[in-house]
PDB file of N, CA and C in Angstrom:
ATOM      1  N   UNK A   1      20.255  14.477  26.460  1.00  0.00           N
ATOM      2  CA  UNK A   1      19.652  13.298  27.040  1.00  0.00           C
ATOM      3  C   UNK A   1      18.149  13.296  26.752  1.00  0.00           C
ATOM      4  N   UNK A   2      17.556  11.981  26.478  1.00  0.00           N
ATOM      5  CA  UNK A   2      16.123  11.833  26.045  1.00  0.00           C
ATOM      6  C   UNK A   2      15.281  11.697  27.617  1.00  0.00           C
ATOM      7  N   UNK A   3      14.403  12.576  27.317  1.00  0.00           N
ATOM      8  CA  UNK A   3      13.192  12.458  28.237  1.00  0.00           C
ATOM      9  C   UNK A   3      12.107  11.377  28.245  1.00  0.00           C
ATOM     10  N   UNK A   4      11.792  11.095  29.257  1.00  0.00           N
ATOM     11  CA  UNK A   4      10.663  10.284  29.115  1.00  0.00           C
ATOM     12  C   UNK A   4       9.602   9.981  28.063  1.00  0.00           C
ATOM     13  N   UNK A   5       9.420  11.377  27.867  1.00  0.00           N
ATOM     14  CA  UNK A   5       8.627  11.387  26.362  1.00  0.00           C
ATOM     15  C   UNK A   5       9.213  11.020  25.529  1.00  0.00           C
ATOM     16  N   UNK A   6      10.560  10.949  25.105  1.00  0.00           N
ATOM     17  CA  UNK A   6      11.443  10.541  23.856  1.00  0.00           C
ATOM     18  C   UNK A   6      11.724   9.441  23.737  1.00  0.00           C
ATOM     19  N   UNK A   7      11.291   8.345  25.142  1.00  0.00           N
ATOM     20  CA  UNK A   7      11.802   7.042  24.975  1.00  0.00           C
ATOM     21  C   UNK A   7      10.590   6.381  24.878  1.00  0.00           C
ATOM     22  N   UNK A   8       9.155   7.230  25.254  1.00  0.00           N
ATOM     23  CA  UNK A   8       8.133   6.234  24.936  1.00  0.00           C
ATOM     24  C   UNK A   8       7.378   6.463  23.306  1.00  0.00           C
ATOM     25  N   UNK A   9       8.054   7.727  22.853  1.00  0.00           N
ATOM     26  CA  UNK A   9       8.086   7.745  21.475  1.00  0.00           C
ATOM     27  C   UNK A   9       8.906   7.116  21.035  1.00  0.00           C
ATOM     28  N   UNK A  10      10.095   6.737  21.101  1.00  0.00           N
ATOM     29  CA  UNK A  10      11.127   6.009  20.151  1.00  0.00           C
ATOM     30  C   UNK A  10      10.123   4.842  20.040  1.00  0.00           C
ATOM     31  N   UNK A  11      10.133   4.395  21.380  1.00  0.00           N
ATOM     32  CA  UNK A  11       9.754   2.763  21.544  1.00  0.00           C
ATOM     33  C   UNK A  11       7.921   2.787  20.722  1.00  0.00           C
ATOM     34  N   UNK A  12       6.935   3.601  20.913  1.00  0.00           N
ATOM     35  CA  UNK A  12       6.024   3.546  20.232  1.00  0.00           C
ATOM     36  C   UNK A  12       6.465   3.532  18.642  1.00  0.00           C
ATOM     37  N   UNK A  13       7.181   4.162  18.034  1.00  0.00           N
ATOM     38  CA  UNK A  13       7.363   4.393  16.634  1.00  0.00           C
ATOM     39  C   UNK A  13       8.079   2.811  16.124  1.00  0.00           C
ATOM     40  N   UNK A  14       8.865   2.645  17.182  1.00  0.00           N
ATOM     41  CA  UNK A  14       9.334   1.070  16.645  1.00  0.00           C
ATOM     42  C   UNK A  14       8.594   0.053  16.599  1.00  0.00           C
ATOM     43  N   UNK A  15       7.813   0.237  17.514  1.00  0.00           N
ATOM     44  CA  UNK A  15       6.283  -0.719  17.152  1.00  0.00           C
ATOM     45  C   UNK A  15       5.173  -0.804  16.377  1.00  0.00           C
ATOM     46  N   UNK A  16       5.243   0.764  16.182  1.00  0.00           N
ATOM     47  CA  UNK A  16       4.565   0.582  14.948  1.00  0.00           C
ATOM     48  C   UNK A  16       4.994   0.443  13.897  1.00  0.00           C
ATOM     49  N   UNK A  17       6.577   0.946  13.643  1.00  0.00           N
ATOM     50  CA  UNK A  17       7.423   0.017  12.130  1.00  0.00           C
ATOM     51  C   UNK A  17       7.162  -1.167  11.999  1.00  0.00           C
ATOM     52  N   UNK A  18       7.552  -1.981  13.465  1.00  0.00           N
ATOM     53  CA  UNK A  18       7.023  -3.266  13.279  1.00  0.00           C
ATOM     54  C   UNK A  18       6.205  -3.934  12.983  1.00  0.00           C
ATOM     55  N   UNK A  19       5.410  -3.650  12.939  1.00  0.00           N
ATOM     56  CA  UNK A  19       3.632  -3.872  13.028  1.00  0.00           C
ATOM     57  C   UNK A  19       3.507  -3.406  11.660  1.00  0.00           C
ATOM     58  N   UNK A  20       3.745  -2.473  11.141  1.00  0.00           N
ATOM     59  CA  UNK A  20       3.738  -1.970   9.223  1.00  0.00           C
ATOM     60  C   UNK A  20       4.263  -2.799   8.509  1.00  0.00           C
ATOM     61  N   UNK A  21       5.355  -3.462   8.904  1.00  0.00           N
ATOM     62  CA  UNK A  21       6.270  -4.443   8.315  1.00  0.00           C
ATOM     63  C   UNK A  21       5.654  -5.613   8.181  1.00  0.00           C
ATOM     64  N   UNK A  22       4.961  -6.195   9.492  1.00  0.00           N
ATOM     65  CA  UNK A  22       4.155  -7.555   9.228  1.00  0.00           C
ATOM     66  C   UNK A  22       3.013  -7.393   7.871  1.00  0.00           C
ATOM     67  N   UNK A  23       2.202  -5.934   8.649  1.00  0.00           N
ATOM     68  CA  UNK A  23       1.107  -6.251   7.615  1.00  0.00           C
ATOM     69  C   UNK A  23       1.319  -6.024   5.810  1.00  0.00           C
ATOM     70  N   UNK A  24       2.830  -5.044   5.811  1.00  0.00           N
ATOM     71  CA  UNK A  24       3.454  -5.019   4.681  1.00  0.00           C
ATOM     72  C   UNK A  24       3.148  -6.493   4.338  1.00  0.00           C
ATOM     73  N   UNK A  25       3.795  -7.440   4.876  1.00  0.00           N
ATOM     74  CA  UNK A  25       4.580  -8.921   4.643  1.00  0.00           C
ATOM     75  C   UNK A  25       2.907  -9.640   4.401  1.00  0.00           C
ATOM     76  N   UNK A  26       2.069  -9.502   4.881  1.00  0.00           N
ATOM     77  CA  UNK A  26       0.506  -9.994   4.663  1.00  0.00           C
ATOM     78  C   UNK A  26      -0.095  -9.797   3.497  1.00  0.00           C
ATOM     79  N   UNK A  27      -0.100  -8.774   3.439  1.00  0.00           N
ATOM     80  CA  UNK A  27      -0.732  -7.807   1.881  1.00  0.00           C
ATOM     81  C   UNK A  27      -0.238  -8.382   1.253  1.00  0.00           C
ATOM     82  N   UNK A  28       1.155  -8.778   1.029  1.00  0.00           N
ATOM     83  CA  UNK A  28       2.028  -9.023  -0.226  1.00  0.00           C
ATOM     84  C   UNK A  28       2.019 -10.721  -0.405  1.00  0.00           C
ATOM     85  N   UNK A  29       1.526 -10.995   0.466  1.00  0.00           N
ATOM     86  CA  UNK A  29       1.497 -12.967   0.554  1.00  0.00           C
ATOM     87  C   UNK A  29      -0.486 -12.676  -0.182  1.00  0.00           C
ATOM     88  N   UNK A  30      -0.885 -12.108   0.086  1.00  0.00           N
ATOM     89  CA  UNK A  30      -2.560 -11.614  -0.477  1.00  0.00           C
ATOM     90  C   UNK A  30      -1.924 -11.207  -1.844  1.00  0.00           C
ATOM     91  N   UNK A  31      -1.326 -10.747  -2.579  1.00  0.00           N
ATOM     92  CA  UNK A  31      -1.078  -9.908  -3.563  1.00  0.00           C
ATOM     93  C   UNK A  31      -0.675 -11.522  -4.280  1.00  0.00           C
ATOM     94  N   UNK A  32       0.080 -11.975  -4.197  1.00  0.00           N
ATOM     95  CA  UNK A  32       0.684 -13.099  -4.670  1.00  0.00           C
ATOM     96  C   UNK A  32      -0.448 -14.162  -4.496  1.00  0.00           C
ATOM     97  N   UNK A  33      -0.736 -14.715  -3.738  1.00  0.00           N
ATOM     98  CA  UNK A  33      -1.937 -15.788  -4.050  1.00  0.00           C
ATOM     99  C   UNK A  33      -3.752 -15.764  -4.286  1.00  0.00           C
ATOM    100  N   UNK A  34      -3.507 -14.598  -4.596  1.00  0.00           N
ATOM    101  CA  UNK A  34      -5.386 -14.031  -5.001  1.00  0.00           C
ATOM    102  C   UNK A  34      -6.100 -14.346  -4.248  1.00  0.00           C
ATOM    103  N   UNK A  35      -7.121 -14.809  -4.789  1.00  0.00           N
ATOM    104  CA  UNK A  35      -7.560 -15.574  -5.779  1.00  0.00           C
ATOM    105  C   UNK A  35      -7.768 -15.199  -6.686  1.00  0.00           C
ATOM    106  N   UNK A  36      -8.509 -13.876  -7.163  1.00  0.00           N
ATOM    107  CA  UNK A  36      -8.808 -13.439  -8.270  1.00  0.00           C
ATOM    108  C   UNK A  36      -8.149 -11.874  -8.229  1.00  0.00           C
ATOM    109  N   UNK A  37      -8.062 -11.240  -9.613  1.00  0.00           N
ATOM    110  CA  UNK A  37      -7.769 -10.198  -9.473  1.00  0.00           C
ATOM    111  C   UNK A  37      -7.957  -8.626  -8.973  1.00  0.00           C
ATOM    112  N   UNK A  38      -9.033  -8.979  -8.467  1.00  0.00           N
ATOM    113  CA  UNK A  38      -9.565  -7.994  -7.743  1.00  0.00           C
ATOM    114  C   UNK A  38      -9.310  -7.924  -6.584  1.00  0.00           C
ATOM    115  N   UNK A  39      -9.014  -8.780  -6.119  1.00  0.00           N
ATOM    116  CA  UNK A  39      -8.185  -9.007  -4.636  1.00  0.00           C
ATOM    117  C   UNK A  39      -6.554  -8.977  -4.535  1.00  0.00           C
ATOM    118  N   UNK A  40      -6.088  -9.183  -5.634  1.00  0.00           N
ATOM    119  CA  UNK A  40      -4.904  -8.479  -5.894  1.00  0.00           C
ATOM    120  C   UNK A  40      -5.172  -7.007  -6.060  1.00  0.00           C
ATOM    121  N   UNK A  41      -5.810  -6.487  -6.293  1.00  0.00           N
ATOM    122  CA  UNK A  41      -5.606  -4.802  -6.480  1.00  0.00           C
ATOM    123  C   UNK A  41      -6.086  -3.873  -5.350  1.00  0.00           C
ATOM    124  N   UNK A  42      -6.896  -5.057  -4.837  1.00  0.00           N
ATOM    125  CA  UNK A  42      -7.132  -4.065  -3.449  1.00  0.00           C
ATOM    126  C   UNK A  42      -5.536  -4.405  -2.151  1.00  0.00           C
ATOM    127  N   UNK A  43      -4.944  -5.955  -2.551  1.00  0.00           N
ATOM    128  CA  UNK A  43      -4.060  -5.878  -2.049  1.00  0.00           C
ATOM    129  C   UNK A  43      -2.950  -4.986  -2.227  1.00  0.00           C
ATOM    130  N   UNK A  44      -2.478  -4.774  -3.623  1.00  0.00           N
ATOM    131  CA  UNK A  44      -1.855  -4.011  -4.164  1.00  0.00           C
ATOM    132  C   UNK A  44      -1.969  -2.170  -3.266  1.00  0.00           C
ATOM    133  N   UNK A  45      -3.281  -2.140  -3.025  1.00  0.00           N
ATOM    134  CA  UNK A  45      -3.731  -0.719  -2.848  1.00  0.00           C
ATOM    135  C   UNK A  45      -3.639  -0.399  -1.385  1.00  0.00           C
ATOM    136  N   UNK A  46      -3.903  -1.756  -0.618  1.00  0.00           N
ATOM    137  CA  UNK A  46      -3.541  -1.999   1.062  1.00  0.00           C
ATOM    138  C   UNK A  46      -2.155  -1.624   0.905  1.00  0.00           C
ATOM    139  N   UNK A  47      -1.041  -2.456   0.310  1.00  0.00           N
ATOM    140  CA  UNK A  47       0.510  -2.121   0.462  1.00  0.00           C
ATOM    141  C   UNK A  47       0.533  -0.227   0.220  1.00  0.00           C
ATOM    142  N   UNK A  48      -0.174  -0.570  -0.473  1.00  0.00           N
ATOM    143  CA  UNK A  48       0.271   1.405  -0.898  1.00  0.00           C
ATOM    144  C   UNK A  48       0.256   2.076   0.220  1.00  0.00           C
ATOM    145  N   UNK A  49      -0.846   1.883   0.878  1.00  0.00           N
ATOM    146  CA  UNK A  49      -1.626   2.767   2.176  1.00  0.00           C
ATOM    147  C   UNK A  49      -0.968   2.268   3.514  1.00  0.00           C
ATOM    148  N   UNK A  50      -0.009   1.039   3.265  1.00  0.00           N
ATOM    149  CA  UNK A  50       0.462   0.805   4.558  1.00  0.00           C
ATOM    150  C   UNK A  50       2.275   1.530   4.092  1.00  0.00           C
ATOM    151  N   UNK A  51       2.556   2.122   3.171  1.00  0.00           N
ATOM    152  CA  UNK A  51       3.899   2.381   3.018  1.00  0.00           C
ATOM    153  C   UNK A  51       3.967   3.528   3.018  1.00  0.00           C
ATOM    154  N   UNK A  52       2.161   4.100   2.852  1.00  0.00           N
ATOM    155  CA  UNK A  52       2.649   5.541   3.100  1.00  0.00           C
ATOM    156  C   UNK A  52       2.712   6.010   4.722  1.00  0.00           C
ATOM    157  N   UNK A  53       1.787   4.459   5.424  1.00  0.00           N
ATOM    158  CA  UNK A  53       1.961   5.167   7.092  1.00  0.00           C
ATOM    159  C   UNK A  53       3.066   4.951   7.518  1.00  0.00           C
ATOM    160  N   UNK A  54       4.325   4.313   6.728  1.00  0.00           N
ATOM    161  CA  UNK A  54       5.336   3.602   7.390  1.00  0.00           C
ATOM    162  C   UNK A  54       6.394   4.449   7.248  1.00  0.00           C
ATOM    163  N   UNK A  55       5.897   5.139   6.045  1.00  0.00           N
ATOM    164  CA  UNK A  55       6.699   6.962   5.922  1.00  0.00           C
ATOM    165  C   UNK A  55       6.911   7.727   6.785  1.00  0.00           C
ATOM    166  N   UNK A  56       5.125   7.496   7.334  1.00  0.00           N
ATOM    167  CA  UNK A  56       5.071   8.676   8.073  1.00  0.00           C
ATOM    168  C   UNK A  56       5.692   8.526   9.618  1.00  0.00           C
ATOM    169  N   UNK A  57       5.466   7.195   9.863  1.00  0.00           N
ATOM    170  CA  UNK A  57       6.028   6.720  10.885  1.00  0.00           C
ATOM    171  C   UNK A  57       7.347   6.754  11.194  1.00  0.00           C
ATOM    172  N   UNK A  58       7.943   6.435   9.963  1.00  0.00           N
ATOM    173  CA  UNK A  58       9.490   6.574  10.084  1.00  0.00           C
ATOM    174  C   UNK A  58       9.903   8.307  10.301  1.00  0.00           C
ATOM    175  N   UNK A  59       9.322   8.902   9.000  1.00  0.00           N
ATOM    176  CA  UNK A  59       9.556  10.466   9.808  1.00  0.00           C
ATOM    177  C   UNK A  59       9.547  11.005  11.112  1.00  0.00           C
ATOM    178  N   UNK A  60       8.570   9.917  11.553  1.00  0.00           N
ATOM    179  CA  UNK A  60       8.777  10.418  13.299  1.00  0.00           C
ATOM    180  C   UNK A  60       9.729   9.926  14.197  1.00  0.00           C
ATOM    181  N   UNK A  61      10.330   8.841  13.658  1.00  0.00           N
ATOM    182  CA  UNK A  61      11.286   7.825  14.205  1.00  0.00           C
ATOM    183  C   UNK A  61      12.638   8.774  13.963  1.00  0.00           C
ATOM    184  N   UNK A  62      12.575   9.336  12.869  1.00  0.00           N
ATOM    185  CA  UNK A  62      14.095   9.930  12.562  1.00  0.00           C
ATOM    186  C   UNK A  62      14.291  11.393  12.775  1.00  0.00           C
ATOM    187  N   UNK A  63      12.596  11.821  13.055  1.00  0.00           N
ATOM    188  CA  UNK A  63      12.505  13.278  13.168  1.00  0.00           C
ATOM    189  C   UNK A  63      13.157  13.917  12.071  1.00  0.00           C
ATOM    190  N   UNK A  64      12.917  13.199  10.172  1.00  0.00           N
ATOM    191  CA  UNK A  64      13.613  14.137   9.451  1.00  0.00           C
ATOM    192  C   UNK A  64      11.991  14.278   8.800  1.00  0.00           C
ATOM    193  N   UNK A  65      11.713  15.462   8.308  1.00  0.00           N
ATOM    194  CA  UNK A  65      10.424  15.614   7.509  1.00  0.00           C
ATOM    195  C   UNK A  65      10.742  15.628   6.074  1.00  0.00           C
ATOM    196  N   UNK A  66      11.205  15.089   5.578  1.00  0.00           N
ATOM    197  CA  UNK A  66      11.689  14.978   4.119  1.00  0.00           C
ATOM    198  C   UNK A  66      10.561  13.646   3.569  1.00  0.00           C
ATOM    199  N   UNK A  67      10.799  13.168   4.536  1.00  0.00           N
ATOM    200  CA  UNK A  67       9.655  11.498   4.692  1.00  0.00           C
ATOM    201  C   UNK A  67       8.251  11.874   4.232  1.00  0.00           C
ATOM    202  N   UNK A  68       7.786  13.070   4.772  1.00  0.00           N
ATOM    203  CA  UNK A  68       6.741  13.107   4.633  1.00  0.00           C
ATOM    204  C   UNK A  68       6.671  13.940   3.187  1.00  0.00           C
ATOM    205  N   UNK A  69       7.286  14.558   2.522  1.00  0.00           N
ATOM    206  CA  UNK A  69       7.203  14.709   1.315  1.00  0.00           C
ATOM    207  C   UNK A  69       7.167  13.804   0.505  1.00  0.00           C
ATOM    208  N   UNK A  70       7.999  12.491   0.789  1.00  0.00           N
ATOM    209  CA  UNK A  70       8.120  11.433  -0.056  1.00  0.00           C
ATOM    210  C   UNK A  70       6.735  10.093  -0.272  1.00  0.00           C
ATOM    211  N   UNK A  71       5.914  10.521   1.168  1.00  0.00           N
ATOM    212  CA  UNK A  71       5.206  10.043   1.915  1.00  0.00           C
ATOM    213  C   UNK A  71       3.586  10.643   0.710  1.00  0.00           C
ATOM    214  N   UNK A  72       3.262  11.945   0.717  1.00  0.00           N
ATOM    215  CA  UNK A  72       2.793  11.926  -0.308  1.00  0.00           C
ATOM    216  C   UNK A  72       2.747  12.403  -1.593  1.00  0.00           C
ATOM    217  N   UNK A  73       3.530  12.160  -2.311  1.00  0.00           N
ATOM    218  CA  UNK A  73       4.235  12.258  -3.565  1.00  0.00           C
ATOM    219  C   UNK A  73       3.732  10.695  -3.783  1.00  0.00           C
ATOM    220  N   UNK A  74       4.308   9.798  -2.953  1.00  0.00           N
ATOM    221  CA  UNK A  74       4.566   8.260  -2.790  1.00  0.00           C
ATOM    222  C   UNK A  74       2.803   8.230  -3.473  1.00  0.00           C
ATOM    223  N   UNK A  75       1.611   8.836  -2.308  1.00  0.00           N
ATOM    224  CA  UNK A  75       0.459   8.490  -1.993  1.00  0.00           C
ATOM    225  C   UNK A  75      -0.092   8.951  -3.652  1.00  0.00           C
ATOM    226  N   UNK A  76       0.271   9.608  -4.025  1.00  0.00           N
ATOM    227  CA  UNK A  76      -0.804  10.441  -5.090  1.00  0.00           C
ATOM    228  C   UNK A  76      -0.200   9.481  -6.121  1.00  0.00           C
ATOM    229  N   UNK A  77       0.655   8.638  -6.434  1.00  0.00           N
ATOM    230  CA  UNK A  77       1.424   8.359  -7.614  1.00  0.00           C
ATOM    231  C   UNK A  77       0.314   7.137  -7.344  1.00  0.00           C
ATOM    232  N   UNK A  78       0.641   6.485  -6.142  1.00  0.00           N
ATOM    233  CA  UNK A  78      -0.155   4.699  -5.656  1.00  0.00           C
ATOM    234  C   UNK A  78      -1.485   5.331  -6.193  1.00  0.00           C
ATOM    235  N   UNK A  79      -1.922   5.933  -5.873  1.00  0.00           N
ATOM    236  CA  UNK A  79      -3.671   6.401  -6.315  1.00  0.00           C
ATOM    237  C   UNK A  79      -3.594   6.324  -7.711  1.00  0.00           C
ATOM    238  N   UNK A  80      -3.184   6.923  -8.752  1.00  0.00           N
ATOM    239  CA  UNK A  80      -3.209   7.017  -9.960  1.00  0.00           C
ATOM    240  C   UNK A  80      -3.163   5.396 -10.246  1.00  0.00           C
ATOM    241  N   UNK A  81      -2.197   4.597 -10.011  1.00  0.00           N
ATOM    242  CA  UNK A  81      -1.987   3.390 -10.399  1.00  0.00           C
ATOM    243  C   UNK A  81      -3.277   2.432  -9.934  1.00  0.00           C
ATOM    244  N   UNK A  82      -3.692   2.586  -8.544  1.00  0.00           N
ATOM    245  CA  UNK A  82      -4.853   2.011  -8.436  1.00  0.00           C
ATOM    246  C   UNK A  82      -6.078   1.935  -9.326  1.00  0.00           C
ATOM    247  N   UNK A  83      -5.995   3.326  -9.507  1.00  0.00           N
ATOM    248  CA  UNK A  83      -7.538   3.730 -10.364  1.00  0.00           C
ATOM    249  C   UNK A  83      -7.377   3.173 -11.891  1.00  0.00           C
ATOM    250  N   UNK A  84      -6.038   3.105 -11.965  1.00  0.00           N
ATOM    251  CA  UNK A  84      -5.661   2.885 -13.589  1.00  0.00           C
ATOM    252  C   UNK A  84      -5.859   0.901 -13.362  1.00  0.00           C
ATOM    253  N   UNK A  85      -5.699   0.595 -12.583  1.00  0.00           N
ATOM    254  CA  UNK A  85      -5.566  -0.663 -12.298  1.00  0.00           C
ATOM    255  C   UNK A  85      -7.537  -1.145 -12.337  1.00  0.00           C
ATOM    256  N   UNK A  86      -8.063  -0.776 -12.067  1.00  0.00           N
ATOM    257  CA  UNK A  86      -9.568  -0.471 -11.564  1.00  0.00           C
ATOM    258  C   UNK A  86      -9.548  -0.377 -12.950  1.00  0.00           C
ATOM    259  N   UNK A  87      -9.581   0.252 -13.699  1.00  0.00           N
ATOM    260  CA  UNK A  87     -10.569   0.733 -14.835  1.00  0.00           C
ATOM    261  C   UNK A  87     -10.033  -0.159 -16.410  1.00  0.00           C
ATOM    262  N   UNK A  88      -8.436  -0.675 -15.998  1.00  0.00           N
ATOM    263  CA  UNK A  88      -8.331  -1.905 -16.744  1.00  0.00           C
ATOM    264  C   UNK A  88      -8.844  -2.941 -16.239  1.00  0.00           C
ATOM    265  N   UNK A  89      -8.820  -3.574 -15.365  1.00  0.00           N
ATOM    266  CA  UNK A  89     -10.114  -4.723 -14.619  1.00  0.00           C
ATOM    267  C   UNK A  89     -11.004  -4.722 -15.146  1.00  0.00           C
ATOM    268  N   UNK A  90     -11.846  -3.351 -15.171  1.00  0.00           N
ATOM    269  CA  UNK A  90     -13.171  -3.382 -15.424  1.00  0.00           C
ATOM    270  C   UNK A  90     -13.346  -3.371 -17.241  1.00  0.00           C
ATOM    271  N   UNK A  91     -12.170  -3.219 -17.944  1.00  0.00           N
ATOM    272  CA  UNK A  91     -12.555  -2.567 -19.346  1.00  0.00           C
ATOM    273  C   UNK A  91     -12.703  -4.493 -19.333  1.00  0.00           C
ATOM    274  N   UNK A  92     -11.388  -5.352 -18.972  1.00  0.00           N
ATOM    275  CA  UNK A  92     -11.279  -6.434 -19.289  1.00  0.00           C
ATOM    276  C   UNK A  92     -12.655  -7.385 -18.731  1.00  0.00           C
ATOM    277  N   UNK A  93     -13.388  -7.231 -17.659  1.00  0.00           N
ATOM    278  CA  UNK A  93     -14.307  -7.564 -17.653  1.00  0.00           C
ATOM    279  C   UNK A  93     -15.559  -7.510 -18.562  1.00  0.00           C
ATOM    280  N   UNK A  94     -15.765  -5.985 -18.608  1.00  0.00           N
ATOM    281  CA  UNK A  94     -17.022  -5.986 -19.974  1.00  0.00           C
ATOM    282  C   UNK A  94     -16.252  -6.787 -21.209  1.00  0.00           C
ATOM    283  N   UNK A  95     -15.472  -6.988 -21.968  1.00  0.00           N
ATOM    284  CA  UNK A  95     -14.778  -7.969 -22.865  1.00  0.00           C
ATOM    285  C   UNK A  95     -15.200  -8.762 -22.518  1.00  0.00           C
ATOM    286  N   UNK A  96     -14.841  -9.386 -21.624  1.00  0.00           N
ATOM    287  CA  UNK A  96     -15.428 -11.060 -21.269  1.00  0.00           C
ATOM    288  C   UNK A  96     -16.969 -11.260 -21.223  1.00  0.00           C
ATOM    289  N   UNK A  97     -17.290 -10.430 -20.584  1.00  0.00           N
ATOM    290  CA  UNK A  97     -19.328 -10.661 -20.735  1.00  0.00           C
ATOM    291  C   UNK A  97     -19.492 -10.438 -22.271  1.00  0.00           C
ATOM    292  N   UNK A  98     -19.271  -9.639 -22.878  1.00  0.00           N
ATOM    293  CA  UNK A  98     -19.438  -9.719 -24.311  1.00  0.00           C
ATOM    294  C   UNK A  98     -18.989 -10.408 -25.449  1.00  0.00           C
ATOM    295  N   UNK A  99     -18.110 -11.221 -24.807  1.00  0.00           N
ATOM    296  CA  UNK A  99     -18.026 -12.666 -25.240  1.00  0.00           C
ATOM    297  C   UNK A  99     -16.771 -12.235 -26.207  1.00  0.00           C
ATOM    298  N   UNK A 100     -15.725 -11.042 -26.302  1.00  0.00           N
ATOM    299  CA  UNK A 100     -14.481 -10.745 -27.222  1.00  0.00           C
ATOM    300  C   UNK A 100     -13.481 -11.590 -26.625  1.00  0.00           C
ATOM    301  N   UNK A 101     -13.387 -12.000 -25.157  1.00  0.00           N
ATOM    302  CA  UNK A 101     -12.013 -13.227 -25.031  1.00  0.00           C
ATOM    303  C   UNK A 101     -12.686 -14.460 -24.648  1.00  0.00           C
ATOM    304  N   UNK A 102     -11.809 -15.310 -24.303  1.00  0.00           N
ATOM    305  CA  UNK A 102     -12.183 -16.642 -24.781  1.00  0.00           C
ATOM    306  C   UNK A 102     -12.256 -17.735 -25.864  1.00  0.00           C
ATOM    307  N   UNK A 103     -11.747 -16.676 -27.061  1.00  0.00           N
ATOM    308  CA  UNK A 103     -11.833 -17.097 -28.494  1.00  0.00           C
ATOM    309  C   UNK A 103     -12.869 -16.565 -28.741  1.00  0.00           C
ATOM    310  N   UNK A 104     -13.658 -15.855 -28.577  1.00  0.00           N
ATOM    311  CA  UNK A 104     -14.908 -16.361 -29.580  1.00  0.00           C
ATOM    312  C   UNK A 104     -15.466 -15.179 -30.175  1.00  0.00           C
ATOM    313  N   UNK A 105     -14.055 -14.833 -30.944  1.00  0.00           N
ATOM    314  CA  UNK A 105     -14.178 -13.463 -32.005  1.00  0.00           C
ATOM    315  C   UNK A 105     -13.883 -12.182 -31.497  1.00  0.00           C
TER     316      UNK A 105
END
């Protein structure tokens, strides 16, 4: 039988799934309508950071710790992609000030 403590943890952990889930559902409506791309990648980088708390959260919800291995494995992979995401932005930006897209040679 669950103790007091176990039911105001269940019920805290489900609220905060919930609550991960909305702002999941936010980020990703940001990810999809920009405006520009730089605001997609920080959206992109918000989802990352909200899926790894939702890992962690869930690990506590299920009490299995496997989550949290997956949790950052998950985190270090989203980082790589960010930064790689960042540094194509930026290569494609200097291009454009230097006038290589747009047409014009």
């Amino acid at each position: 039988m669950m103790g007091m403590e176990g039911i105001l943890l269940k019920g805290a952990t489900e609220a905060v799934l919930i609550l991960l889930t909305l702002a999941i559902l936010f980020a990703f409506i940001r990810l999809v309508i920009g405006p520009d791309p730089a605001d997609r990648i920080v959206a992109l980088d918000l989802i990352s950071v909200l899926i790894v708390a939702y890992l962690g959260a869930f690990s506590i919800y299920t009490g299995e710790k496997a989550f949290l291995d997956v949790a950052i494995a998950y985190a270090l992979i989203a980082f790589l992609g960010t930064v790689a995401l960042a540094r194509f932005r930026e290569r494609l930006a200097k291009k454009s000030r230097n006038g290589k897209i747009d047409g014009e040679g």
